[in-house]
C-alpha atoms as a PDB file:
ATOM      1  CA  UNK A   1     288.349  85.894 129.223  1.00  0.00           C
ATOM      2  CA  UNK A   2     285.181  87.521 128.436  1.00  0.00           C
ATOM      3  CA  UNK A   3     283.077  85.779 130.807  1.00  0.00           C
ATOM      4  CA  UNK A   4     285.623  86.858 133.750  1.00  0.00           C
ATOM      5  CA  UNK A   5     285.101  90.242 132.689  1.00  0.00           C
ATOM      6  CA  UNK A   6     281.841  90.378 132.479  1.00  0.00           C
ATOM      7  CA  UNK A   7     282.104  88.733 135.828  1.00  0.00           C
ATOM      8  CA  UNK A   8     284.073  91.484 137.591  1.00  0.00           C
ATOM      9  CA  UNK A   9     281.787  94.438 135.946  1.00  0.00           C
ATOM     10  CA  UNK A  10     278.601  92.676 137.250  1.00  0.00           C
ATOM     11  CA  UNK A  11     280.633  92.277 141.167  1.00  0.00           C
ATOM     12  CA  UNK A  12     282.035  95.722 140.622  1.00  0.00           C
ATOM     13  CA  UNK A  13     278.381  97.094 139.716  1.00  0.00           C
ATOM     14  CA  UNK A  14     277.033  95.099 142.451  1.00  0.00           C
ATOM     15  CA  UNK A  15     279.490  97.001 144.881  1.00  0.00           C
ATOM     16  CA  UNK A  16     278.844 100.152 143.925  1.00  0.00           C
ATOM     17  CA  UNK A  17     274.943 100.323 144.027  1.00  0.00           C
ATOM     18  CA  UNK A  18     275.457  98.568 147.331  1.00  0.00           C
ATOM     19  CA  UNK A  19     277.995 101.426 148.547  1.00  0.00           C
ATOM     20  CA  UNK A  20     275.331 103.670 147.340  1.00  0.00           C
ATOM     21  CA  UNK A  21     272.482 102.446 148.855  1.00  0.00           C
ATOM     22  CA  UNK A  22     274.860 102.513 152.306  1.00  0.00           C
ATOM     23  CA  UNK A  23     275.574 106.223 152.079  1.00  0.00           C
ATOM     24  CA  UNK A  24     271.738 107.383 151.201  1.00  0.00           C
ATOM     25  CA  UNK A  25     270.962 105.368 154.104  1.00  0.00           C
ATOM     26  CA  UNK A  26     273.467 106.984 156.414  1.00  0.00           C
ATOM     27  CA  UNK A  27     272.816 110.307 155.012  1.00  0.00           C
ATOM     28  CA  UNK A  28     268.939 110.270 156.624  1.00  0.00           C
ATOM     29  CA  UNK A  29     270.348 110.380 159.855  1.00  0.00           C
ATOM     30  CA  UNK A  30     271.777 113.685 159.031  1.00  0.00           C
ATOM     31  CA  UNK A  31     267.781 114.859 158.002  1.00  0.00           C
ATOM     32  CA  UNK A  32     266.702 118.409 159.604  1.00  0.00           C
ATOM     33  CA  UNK A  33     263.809 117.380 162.341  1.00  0.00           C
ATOM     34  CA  UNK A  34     260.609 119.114 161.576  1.00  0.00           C
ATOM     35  CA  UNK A  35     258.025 119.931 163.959  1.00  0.00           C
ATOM     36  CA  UNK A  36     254.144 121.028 163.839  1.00  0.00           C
ATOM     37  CA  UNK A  37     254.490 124.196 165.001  1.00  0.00           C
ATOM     38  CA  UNK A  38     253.027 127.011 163.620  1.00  0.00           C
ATOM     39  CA  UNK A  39     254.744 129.416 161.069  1.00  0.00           C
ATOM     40  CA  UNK A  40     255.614 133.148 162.890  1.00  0.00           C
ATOM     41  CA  UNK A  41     253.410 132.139 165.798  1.00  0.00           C
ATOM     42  CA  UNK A  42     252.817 135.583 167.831  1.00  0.00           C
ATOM     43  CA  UNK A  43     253.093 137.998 164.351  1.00  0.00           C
ATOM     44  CA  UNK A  44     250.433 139.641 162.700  1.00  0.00           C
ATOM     45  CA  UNK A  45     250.677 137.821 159.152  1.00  0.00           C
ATOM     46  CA  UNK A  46     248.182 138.391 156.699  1.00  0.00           C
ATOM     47  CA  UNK A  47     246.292 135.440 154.533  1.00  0.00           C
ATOM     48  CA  UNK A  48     248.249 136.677 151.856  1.00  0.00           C
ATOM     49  CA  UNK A  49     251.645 137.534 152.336  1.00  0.00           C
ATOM     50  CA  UNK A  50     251.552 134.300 154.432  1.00  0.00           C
ATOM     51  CA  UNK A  51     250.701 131.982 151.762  1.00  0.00           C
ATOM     52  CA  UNK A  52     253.192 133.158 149.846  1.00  0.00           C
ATOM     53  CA  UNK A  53     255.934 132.414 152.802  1.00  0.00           C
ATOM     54  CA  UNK A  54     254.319 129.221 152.962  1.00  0.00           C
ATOM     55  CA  UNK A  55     255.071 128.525 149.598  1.00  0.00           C
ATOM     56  CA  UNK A  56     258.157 130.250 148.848  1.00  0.00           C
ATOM     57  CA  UNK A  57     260.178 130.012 151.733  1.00  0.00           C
ATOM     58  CA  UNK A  58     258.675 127.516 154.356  1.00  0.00           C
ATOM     59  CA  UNK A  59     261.122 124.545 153.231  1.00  0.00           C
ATOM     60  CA  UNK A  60     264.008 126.065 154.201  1.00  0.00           C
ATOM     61  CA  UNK A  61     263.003 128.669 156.889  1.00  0.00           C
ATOM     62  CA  UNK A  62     260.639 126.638 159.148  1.00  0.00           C
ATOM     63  CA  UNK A  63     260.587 123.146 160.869  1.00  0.00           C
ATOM     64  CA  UNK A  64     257.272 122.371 158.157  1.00  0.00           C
ATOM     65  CA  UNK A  65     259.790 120.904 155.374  1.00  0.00           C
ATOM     66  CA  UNK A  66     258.782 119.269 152.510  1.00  0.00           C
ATOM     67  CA  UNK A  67     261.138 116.417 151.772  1.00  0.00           C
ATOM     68  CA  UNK A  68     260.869 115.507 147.669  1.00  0.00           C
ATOM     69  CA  UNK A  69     261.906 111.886 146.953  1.00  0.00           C
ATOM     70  CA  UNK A  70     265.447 113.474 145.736  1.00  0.00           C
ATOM     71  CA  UNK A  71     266.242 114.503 149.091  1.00  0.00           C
ATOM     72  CA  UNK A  72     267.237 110.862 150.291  1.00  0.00           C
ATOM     73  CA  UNK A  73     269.508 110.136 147.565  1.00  0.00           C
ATOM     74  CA  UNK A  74     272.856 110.583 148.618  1.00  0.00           C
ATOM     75  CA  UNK A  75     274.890 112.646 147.558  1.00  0.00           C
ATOM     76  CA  UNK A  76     272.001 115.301 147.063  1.00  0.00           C
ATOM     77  CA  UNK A  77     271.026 114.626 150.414  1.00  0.00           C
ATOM     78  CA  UNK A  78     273.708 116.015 151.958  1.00  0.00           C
ATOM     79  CA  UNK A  79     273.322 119.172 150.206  1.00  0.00           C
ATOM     80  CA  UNK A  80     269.806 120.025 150.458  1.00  0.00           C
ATOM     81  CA  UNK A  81     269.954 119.378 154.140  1.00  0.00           C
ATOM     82  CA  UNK A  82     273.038 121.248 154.789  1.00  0.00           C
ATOM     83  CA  UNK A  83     270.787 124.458 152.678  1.00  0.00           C
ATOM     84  CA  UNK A  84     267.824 123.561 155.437  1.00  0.00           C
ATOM     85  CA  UNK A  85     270.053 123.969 158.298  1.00  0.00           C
ATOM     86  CA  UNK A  86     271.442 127.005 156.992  1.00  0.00           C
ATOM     87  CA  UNK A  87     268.090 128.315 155.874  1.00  0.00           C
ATOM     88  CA  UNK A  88     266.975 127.415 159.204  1.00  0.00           C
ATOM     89  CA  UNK A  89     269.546 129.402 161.652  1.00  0.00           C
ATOM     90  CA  UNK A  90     269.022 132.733 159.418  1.00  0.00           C
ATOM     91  CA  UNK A  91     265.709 132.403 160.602  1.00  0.00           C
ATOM     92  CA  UNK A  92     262.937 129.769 161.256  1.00  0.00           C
ATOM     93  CA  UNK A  93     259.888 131.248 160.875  1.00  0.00           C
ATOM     94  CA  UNK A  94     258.893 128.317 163.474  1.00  0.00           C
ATOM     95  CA  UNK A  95     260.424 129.708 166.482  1.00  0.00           C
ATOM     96  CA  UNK A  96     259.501 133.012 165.237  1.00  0.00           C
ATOM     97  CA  UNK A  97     257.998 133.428 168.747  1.00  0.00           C
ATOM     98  CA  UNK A  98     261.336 132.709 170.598  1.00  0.00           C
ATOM     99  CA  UNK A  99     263.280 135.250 169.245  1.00  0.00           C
ATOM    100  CA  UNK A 100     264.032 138.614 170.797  1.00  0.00           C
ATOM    101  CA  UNK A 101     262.140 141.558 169.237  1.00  0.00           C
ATOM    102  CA  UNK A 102     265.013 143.191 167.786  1.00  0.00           C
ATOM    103  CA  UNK A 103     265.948 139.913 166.135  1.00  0.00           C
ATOM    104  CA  UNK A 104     262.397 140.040 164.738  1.00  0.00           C
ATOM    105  CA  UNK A 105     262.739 143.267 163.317  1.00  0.00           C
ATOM    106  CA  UNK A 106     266.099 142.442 161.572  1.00  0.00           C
ATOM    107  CA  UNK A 107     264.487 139.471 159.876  1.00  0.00           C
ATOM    108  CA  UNK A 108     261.856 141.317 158.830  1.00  0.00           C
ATOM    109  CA  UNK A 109     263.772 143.766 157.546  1.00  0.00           C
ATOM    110  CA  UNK A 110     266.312 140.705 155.504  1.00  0.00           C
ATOM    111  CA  UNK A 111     263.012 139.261 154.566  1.00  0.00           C
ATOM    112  CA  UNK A 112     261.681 142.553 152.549  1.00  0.00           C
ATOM    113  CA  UNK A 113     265.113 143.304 151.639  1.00  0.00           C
ATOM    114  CA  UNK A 114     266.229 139.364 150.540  1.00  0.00           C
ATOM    115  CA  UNK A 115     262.254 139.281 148.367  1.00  0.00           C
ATOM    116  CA  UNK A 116     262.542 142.492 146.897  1.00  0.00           C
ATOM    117  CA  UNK A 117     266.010 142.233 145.875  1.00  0.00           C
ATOM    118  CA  UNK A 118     265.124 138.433 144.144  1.00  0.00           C
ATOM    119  CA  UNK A 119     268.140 136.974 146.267  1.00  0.00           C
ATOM    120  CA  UNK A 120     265.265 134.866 147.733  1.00  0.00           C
ATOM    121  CA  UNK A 121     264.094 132.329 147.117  1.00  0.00           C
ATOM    122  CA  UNK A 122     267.474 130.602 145.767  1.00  0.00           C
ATOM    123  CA  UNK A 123     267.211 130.207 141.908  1.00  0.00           C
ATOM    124  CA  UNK A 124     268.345 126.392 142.628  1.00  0.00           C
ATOM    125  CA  UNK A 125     265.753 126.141 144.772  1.00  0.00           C
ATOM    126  CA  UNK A 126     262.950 127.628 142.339  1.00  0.00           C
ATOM    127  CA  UNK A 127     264.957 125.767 139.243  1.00  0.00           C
ATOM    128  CA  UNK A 128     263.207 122.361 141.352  1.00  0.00           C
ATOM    129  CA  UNK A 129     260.490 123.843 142.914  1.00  0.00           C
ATOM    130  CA  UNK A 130     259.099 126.442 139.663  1.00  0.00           C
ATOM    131  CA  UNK A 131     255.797 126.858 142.192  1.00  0.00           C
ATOM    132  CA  UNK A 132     258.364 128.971 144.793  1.00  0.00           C
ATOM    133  CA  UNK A 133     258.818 131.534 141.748  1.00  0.00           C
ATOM    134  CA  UNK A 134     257.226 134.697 143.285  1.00  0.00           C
ATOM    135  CA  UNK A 135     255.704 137.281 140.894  1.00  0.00           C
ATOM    136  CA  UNK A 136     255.834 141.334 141.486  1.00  0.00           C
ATOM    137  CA  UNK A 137     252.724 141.355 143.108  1.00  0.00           C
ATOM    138  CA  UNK A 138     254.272 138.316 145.600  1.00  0.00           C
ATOM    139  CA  UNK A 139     257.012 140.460 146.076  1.00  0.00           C
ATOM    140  CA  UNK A 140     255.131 143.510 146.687  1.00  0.00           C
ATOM    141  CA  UNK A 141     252.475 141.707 149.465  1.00  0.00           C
ATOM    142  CA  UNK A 142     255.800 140.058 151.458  1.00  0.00           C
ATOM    143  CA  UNK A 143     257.498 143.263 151.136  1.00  0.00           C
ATOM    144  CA  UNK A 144     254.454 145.252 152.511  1.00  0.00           C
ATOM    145  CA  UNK A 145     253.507 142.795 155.285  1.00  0.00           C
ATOM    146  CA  UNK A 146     257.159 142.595 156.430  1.00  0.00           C
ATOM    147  CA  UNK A 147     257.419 146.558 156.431  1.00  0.00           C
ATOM    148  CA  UNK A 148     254.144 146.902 158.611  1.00  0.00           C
ATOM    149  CA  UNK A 149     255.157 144.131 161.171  1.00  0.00           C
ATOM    150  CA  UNK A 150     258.334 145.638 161.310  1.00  0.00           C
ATOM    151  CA  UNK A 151     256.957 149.162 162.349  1.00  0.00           C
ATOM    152  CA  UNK A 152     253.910 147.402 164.848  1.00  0.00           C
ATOM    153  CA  UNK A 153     256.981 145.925 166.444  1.00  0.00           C
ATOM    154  CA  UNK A 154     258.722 149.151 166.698  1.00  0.00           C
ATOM    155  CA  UNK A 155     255.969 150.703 168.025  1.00  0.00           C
ATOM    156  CA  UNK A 156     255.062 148.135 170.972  1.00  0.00           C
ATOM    157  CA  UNK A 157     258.752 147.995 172.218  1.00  0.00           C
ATOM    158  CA  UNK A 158     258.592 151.802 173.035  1.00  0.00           C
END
């Protein structure tokens, strides 16, 4: 009786890591594509402000994602690539060049607002990734650099 047991946990086990390993697998296909393009190609982005986007943000804004080994284990897969896509139609800093310039100026404008209000980055997202944690000097360089492109852009659409 005990060896029949024993003998249905270890199938049992066996079908479940096997079911497992099925639905990571499956789940890949569902991966966000990245691409090498550049991050807010046609903006005037200082060293500073964009390091910190790079960072911060650039996993779930821009087609540059950095996959962690977590990410293709099912059922966390699924949600971290759901928050990319999501991320990624708010804006994608790499078609920052293919969007309208009063698009441009409302994402700058979420971008200060999102930063300086701490909304962004996602405290999941900084619980995982404690490097994304921006300081009040971070803040303050995003914030700035968002305001001025905001206003150049203003200013060359007249």
């Amino acid at each position: 009786m005990v060896r029949t047991r024993v003998r249905w946990f270890r199938w049992l086990l066996g079908a479940v890591v096997a079911a497992w390993v099925v639905w990571s697998a499956i789940a890949l296909r569902e991966r966000p594509a990245n691409s090498n393009r550049p991050l807010f190609s046609g903006a005037h982005v200082e060293p500073a402000a964009l390091a910190v986007l790079d960072r911060a943000c650039r996993d779930c804004h821009s087609e540059a994602t950095r996959y962690p080994w977590y990410s293709y284990v099912a059922p966390l897969s699924r949600l971290i690539f759901r928050d990319i896509e999501v991320g990624r139609e708010r804006v994608n800093f790499s078609r920052w060049e293919e969007y309208p310039v009063l698009r441009r100026q409302r994402a700058l404008t979420g971008i200060a607002n999102q930063i300086q209000d701490r909304l962004m980055p996602l405290e999941i997202y900084v619980r995982f990734h404690p490097e994304a944690k921006l300081s009040d000097a971070e803040i303050a360089v995003v914030f700035d650099w968002a305001q001025r492109e905001r206003e150049r852009l203003i200013l060359e659409s007249r």
